[in-house]
PDB file of N, CA and C in Angstrom:
ATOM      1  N   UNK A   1      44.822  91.043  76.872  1.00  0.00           N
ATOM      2  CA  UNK A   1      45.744  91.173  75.755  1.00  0.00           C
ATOM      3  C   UNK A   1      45.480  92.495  75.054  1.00  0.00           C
ATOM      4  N   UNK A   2      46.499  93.354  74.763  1.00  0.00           N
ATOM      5  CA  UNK A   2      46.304  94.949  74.109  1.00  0.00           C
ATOM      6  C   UNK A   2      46.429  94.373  72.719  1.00  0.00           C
ATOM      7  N   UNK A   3      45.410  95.500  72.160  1.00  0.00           N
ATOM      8  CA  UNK A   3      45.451  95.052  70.583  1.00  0.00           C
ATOM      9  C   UNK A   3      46.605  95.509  69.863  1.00  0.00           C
ATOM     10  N   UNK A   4      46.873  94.940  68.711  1.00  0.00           N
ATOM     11  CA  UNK A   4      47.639  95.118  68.088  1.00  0.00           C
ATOM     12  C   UNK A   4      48.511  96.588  67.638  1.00  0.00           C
ATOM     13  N   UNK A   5      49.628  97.029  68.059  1.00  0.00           N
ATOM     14  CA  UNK A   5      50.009  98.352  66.896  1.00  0.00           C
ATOM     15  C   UNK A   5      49.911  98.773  65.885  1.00  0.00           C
ATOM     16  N   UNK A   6      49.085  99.733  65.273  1.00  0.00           N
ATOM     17  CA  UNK A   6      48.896  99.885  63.731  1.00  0.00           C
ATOM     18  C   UNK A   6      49.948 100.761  63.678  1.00  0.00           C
ATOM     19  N   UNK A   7      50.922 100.824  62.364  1.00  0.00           N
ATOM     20  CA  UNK A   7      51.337 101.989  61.799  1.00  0.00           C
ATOM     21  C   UNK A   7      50.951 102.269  60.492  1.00  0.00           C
ATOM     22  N   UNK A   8      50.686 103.078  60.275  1.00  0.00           N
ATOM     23  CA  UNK A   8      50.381 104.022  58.656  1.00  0.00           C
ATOM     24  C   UNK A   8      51.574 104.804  58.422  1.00  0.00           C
ATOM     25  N   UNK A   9      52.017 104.950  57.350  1.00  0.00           N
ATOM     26  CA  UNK A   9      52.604 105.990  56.301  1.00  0.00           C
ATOM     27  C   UNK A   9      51.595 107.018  55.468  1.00  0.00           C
ATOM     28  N   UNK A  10      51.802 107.879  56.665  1.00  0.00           N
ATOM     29  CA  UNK A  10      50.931 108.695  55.575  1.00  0.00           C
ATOM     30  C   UNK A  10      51.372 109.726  54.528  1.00  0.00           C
ATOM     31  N   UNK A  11      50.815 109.597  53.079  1.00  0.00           N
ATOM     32  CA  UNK A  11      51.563 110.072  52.205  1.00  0.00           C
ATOM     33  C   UNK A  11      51.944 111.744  52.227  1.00  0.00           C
ATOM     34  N   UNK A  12      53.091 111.648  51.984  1.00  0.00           N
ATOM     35  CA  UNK A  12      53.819 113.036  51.950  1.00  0.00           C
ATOM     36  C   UNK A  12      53.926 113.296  53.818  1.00  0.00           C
ATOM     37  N   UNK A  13      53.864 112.836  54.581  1.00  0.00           N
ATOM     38  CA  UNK A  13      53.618 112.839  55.934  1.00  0.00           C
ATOM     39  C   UNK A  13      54.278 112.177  56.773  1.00  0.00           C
ATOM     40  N   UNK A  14      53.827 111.943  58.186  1.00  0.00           N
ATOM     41  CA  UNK A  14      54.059 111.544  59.393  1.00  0.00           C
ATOM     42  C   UNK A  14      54.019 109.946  59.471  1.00  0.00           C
ATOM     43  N   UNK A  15      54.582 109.090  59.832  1.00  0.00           N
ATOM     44  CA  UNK A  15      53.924 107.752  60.385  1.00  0.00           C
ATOM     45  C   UNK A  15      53.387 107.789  61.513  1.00  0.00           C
ATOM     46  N   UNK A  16      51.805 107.636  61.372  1.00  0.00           N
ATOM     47  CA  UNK A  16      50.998 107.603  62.374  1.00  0.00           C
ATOM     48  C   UNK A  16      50.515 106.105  63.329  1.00  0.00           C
ATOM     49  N   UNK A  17      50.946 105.979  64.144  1.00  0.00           N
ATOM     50  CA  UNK A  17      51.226 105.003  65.820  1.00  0.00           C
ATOM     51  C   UNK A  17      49.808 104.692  66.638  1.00  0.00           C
ATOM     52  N   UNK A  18      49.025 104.423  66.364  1.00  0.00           N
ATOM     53  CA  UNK A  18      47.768 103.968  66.950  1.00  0.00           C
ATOM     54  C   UNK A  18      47.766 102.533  67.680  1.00  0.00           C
ATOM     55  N   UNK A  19      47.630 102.296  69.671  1.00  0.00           N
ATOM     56  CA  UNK A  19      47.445 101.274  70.115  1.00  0.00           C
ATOM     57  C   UNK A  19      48.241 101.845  71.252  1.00  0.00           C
ATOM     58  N   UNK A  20      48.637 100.633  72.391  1.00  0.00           N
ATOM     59  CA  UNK A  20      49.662 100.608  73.294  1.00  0.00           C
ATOM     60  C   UNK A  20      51.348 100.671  72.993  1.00  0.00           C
ATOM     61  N   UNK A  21      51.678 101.545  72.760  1.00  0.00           N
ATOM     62  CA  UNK A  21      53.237 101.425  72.288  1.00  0.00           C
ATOM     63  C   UNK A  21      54.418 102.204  72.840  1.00  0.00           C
ATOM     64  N   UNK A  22      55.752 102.651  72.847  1.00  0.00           N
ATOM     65  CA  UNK A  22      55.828 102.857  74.188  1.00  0.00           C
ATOM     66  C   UNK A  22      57.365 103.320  72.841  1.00  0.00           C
ATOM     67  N   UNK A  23      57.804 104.916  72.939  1.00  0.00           N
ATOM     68  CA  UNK A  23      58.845 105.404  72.199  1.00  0.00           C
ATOM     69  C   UNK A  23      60.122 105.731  73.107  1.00  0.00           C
ATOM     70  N   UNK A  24      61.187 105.163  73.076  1.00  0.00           N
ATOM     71  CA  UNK A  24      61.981 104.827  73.405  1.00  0.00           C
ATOM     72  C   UNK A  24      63.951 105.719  72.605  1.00  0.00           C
ATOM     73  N   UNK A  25      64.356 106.494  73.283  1.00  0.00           N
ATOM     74  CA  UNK A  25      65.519 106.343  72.148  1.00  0.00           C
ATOM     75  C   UNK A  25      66.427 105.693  72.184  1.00  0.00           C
ATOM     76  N   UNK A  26      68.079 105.636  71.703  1.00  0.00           N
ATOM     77  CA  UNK A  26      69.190 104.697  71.222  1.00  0.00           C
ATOM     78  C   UNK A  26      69.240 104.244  72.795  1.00  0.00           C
ATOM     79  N   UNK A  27      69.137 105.126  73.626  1.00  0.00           N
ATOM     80  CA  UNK A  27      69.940 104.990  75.256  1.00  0.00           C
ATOM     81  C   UNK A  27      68.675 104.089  75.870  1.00  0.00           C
ATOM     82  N   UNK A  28      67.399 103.625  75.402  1.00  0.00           N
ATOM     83  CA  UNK A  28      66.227 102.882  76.182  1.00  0.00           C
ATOM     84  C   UNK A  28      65.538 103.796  77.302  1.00  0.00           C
ATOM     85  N   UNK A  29      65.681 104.954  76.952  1.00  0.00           N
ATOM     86  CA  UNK A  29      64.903 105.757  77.946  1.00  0.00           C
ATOM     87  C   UNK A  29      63.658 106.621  76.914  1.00  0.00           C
ATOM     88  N   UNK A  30      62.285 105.961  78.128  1.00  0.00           N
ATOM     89  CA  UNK A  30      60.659 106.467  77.308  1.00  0.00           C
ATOM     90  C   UNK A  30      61.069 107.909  76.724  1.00  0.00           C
ATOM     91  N   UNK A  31      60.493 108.246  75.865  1.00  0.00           N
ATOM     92  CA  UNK A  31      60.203 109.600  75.592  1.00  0.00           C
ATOM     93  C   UNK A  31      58.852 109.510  75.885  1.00  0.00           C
ATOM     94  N   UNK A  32      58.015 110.086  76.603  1.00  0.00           N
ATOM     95  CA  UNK A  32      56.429 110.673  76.898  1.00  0.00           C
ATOM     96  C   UNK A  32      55.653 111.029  75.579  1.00  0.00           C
ATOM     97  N   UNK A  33      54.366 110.275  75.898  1.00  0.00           N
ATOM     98  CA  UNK A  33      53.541 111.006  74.839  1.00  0.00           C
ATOM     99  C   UNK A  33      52.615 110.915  75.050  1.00  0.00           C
ATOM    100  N   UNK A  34      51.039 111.771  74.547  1.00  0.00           N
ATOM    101  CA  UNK A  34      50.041 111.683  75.655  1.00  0.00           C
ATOM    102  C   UNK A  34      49.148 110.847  73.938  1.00  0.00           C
ATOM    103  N   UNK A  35      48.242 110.276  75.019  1.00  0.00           N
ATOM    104  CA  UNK A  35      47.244 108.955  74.129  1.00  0.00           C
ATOM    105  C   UNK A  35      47.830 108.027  74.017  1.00  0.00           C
ATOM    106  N   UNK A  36      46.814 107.479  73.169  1.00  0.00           N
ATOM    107  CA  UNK A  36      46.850 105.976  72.183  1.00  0.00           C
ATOM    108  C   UNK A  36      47.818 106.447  71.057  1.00  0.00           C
ATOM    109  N   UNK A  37      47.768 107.991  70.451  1.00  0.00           N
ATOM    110  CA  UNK A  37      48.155 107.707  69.032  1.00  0.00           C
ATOM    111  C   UNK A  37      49.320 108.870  69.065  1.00  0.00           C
ATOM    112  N   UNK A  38      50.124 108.888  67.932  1.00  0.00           N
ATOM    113  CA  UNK A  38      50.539 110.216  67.553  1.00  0.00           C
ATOM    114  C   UNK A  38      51.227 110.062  66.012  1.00  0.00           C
ATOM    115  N   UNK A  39      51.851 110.726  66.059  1.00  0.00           N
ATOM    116  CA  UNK A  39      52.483 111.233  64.453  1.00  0.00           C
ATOM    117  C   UNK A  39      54.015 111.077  64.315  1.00  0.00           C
ATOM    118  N   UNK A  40      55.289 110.126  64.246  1.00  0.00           N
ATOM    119  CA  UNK A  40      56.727 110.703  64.549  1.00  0.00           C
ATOM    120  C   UNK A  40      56.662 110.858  63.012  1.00  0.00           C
ATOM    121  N   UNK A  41      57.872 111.742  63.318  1.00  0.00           N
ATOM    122  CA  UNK A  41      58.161 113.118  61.561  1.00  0.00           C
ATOM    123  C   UNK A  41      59.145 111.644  60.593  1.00  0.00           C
ATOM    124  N   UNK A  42      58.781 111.812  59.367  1.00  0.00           N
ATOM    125  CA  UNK A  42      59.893 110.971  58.496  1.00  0.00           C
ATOM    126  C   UNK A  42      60.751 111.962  57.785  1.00  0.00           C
ATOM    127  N   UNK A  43      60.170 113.068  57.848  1.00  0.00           N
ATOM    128  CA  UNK A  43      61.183 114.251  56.933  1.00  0.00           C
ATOM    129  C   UNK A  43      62.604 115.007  57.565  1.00  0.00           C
ATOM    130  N   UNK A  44      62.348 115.405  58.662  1.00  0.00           N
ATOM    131  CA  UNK A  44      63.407 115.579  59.315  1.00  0.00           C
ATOM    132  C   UNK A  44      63.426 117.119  59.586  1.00  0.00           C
ATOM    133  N   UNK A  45      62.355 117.540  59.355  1.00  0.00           N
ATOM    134  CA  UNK A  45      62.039 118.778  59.380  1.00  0.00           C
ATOM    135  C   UNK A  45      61.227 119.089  61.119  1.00  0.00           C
ATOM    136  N   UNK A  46      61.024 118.572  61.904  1.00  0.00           N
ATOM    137  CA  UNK A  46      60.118 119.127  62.536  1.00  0.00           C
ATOM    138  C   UNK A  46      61.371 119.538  64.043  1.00  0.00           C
ATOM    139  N   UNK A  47      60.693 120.552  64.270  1.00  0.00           N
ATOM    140  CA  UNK A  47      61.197 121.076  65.837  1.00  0.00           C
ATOM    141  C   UNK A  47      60.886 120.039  66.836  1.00  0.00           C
ATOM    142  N   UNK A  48      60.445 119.430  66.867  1.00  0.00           N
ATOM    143  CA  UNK A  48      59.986 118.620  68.157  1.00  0.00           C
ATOM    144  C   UNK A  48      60.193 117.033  67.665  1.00  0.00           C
ATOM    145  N   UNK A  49      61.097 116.693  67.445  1.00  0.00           N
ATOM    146  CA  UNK A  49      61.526 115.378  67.287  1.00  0.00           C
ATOM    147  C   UNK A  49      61.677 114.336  68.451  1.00  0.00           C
ATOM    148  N   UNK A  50      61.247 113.293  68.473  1.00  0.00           N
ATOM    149  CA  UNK A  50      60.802 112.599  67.344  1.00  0.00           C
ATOM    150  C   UNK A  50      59.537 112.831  66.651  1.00  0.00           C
ATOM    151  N   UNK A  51      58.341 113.480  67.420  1.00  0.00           N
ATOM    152  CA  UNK A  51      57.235 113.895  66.633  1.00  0.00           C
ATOM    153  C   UNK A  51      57.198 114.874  65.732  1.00  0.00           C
ATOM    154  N   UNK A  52      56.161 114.886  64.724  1.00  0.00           N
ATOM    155  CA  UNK A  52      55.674 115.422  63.276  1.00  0.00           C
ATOM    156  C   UNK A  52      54.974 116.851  63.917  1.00  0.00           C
ATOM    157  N   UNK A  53      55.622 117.910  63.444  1.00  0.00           N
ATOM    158  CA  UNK A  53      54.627 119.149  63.999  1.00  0.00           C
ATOM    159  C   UNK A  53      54.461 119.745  62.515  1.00  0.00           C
ATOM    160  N   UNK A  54      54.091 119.080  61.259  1.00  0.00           N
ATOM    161  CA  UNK A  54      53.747 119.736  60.079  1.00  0.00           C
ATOM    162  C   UNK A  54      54.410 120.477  59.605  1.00  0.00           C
ATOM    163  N   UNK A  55      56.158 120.544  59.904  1.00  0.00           N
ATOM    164  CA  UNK A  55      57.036 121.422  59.155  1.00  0.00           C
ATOM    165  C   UNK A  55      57.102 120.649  57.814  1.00  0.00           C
ATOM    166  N   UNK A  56      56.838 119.486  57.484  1.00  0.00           N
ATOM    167  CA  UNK A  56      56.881 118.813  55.899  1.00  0.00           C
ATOM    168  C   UNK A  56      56.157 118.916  55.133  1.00  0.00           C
ATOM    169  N   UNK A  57      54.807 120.181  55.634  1.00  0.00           N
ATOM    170  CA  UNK A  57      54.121 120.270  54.257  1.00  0.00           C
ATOM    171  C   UNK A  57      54.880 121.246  53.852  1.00  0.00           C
ATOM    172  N   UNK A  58      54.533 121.157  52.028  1.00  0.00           N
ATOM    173  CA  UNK A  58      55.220 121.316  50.825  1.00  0.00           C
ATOM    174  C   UNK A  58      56.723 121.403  50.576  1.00  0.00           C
ATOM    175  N   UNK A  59      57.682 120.380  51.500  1.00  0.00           N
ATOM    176  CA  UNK A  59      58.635 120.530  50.941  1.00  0.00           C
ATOM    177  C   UNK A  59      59.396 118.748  50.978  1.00  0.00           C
ATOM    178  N   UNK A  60      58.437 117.878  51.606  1.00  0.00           N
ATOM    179  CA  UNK A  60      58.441 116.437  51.375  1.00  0.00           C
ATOM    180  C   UNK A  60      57.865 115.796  51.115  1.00  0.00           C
ATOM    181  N   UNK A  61      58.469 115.160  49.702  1.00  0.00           N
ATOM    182  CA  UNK A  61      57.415 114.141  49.205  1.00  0.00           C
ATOM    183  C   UNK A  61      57.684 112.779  49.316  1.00  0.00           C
ATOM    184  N   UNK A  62      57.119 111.588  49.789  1.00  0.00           N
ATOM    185  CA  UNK A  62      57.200 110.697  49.715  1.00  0.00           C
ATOM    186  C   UNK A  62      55.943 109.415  49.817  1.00  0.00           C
ATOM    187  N   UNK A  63      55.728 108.781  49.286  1.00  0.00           N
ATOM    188  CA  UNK A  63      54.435 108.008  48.975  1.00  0.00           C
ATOM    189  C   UNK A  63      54.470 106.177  48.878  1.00  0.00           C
ATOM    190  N   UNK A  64      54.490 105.979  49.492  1.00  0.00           N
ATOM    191  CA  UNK A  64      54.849 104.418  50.381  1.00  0.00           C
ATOM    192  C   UNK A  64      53.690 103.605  50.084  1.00  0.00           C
ATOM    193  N   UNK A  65      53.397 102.433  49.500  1.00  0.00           N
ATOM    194  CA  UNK A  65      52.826 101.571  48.902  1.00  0.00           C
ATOM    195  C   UNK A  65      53.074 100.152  49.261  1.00  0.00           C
ATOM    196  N   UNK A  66      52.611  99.205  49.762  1.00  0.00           N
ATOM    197  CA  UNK A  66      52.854  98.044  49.883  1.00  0.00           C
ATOM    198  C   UNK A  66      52.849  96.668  48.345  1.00  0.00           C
ATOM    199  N   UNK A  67      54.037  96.260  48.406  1.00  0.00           N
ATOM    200  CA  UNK A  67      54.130  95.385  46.943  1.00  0.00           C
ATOM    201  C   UNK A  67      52.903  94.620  46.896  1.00  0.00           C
ATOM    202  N   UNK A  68      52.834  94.765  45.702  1.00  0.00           N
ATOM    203  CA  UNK A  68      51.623  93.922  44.770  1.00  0.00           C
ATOM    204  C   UNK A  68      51.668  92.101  45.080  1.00  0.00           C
ATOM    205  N   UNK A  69      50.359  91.784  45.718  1.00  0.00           N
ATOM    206  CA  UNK A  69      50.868  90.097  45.775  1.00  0.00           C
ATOM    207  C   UNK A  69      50.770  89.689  44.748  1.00  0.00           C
ATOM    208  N   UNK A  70      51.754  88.504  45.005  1.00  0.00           N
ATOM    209  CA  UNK A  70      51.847  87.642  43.590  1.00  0.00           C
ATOM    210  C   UNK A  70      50.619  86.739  43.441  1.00  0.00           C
TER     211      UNK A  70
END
């Protein structure tokens, strides 16, 4: 059994993909990626989409928090 997928939001950043997981676009065909882990961009800035190549530092901010339990 493969362990679980983690994703992180990392702030002002990338969502980072750690485990067995497998990126796919609208049409169901893999896009390649090498490892366990990588970075896809949330800003919309990067040349190499779907991955994060650090075109979002200093010009996206965003900071993602999970709700407070009751």
């Amino acid at each position: 059994m493969s362990e679980q997928v983690k994703i992180t939001v990392r702030d002002n950043g990338s969502l980072k993909i750690v485990g067995d997981f497998a990126i796919v676009d609208v049409e169901g065909n893999e896009i390649p990626h090498e490892g366990d882990s990588t970075g896809l961009c949330r800003c919309g800035h990067s040349a190499n989409k779907p991955f994060c190549d650090g075109s979002h530092k200093e010009t996206f901010e965003s900071v993602v928090r999970a709700p407070e339990k009751a």
